[in-house]
Each structure stands twice: as structure tokens, then as C-alpha cells.
Protein backbone atom coordinates (compact mmCIF):
# COMPACT_ATOMS: atom_id res chain seq x y z
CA UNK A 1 12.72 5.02 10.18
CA UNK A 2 9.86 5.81 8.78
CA UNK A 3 6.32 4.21 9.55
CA UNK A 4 2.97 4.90 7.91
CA UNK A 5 -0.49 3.07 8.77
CA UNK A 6 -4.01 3.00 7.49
CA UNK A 7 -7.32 1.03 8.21
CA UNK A 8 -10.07 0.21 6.09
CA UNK A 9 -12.79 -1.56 4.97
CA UNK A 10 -13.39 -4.08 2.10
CA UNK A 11 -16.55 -5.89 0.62
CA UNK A 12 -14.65 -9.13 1.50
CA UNK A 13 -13.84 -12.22 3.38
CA UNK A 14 -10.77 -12.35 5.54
CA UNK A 15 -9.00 -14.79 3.82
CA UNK A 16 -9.85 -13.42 0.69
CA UNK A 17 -7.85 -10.40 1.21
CA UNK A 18 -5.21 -12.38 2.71
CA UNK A 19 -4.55 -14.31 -0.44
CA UNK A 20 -5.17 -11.61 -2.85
CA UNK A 21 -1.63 -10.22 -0.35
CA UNK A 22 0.18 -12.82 -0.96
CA UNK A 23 -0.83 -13.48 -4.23
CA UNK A 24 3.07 -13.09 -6.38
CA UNK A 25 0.40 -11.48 -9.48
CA UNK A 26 -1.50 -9.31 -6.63
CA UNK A 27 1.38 -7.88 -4.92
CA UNK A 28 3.21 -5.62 -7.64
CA UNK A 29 -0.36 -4.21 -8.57
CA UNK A 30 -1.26 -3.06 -4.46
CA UNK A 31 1.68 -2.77 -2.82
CA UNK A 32 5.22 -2.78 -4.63
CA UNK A 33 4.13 0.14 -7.04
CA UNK A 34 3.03 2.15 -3.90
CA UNK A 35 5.72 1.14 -1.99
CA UNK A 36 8.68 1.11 -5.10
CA UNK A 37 10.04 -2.17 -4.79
CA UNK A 38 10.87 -4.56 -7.42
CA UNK A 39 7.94 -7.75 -6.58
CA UNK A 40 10.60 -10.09 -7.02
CA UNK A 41 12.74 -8.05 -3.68
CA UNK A 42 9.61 -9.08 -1.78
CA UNK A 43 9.40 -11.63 0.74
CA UNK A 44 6.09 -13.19 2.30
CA UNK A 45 4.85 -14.84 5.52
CA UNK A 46 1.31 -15.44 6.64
CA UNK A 47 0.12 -16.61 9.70
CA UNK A 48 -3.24 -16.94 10.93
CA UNK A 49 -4.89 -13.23 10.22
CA UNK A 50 -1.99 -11.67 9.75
CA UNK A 51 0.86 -11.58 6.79
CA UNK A 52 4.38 -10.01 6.71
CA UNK A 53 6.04 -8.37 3.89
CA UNK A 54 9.90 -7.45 3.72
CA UNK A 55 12.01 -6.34 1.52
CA UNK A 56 15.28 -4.60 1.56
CA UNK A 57 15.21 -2.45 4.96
CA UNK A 58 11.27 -2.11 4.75
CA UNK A 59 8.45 -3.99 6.37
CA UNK A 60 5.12 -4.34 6.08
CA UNK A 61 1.94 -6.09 8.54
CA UNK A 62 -1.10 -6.98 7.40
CA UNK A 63 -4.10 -7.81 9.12
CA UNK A 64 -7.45 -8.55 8.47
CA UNK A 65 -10.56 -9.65 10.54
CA UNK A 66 -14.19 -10.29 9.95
CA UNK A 67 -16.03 -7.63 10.15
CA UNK A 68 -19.50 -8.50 9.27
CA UNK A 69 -21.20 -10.66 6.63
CA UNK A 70 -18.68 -10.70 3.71
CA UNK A 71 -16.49 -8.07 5.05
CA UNK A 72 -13.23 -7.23 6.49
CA UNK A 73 -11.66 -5.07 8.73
CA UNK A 74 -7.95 -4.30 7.09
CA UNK A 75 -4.88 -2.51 8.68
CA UNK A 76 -1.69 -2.42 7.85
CA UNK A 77 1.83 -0.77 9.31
CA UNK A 78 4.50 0.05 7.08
CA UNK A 79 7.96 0.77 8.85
CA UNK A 80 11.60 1.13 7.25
CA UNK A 81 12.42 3.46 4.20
CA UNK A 82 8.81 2.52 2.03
CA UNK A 83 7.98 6.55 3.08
CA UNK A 84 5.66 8.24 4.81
CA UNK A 85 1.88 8.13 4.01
CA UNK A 86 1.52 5.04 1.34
CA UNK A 87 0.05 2.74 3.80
CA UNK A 88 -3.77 4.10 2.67
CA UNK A 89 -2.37 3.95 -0.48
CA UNK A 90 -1.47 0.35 -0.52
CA UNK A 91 -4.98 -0.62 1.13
CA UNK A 92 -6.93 1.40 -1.47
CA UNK A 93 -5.19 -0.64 -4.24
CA UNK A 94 -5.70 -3.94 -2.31
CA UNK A 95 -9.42 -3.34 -2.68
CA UNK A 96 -9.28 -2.62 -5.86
CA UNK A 97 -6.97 -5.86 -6.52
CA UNK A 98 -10.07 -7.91 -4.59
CA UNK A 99 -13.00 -6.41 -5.79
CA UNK A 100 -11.40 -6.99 -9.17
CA UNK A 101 -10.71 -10.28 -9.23
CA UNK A 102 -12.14 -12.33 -6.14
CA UNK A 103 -15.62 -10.91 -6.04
CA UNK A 104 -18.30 -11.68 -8.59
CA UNK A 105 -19.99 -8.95 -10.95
């Protein structure tokens, strides 16, 4: 089984990036194009500061705290056969999906 994990920053609320996550429009665009599953394969939980992704014989964990004003501190742990290494990845196109379309400018 393969596992991959990153950490990172973004210019964010918590629950910002949580919903952008969960988001069914959100998802193919940071996670199931790094990851190369079909967005319709994937299923979602959230609880709290944390959300869980699966599909097939993957999974994936995503949490996010505050980490200042506006910000978050993001990790998340992919395990099963998503691959080695597109965890950072993943959070670099979650960013992109946030700063995109949840903050202003």
C-alpha cells in the first residue's frame, strides 16, 4: 500500500478549505485528476476539522486548522493505490481551487 503526505499553508479559513474538499465541482479539479479517479467513484465524510475521501481501494484525510488570521494549516495522508508523492500535489491544487473561487480579488 502505498501512502503519500504533504502539509501546507493556505490564505484561508478552515472551513473554507473544508468545503472547497467536499465541494462535488471542487473535487475533480484538486484531487481526482491528481489522484486518477473518476469524481463520481468518490465518496465524502466530514467531521469536525477533518474530511475523508475513498474511493475504490484508496483513501484520503484531510485536515485543516487555524493557523492565524485568515489562514490554515492543511495536511493530508493519502494511503491505498492513489501512488506515491501526489499528496503535495493535491494540496497545491486545493489552493488554487480556494484562492480561485472563495477568496475575493
Amino acid at each position: 500500500m502505498n501512502v503519500s503526505e504533504a502539509s501546507r499553508g493556505i490564505d484561508a479559513m478552515p472551513d473554507i478549505v473544508l468545503n472547497a474538499a467536499t465541494d462535488p465541482g471542487q473535487v475533480k479539479a484538486w484531487l481526482t485528476d491528481v489522484a486518477g479517479v473518476r469524481p463520481e467513484d468518490v465518496r465524502c465524510r466530514a467531521d469536525g476539522s477533518r474530511v475523508e475521501l475513498e474511493w475504490s481501494s484508496s483513501r484520503a484525510e484531510l485536515r485543516a486548522e487555524a493557523a492565524g488570521a485568515g489562514a490554515s494549516a492543511v495536511h493530508l495522508r493519502l494511503t491505498g493505490d492513489a501512488g506515491a508523492g501526489p499528496a503535495g500535489a493535491a494540496l497545491d491544487a486545493l489552493a488554487t481551487q480556494v484562492d480561485q473561487n472563495f477568496n475575493p480579488g
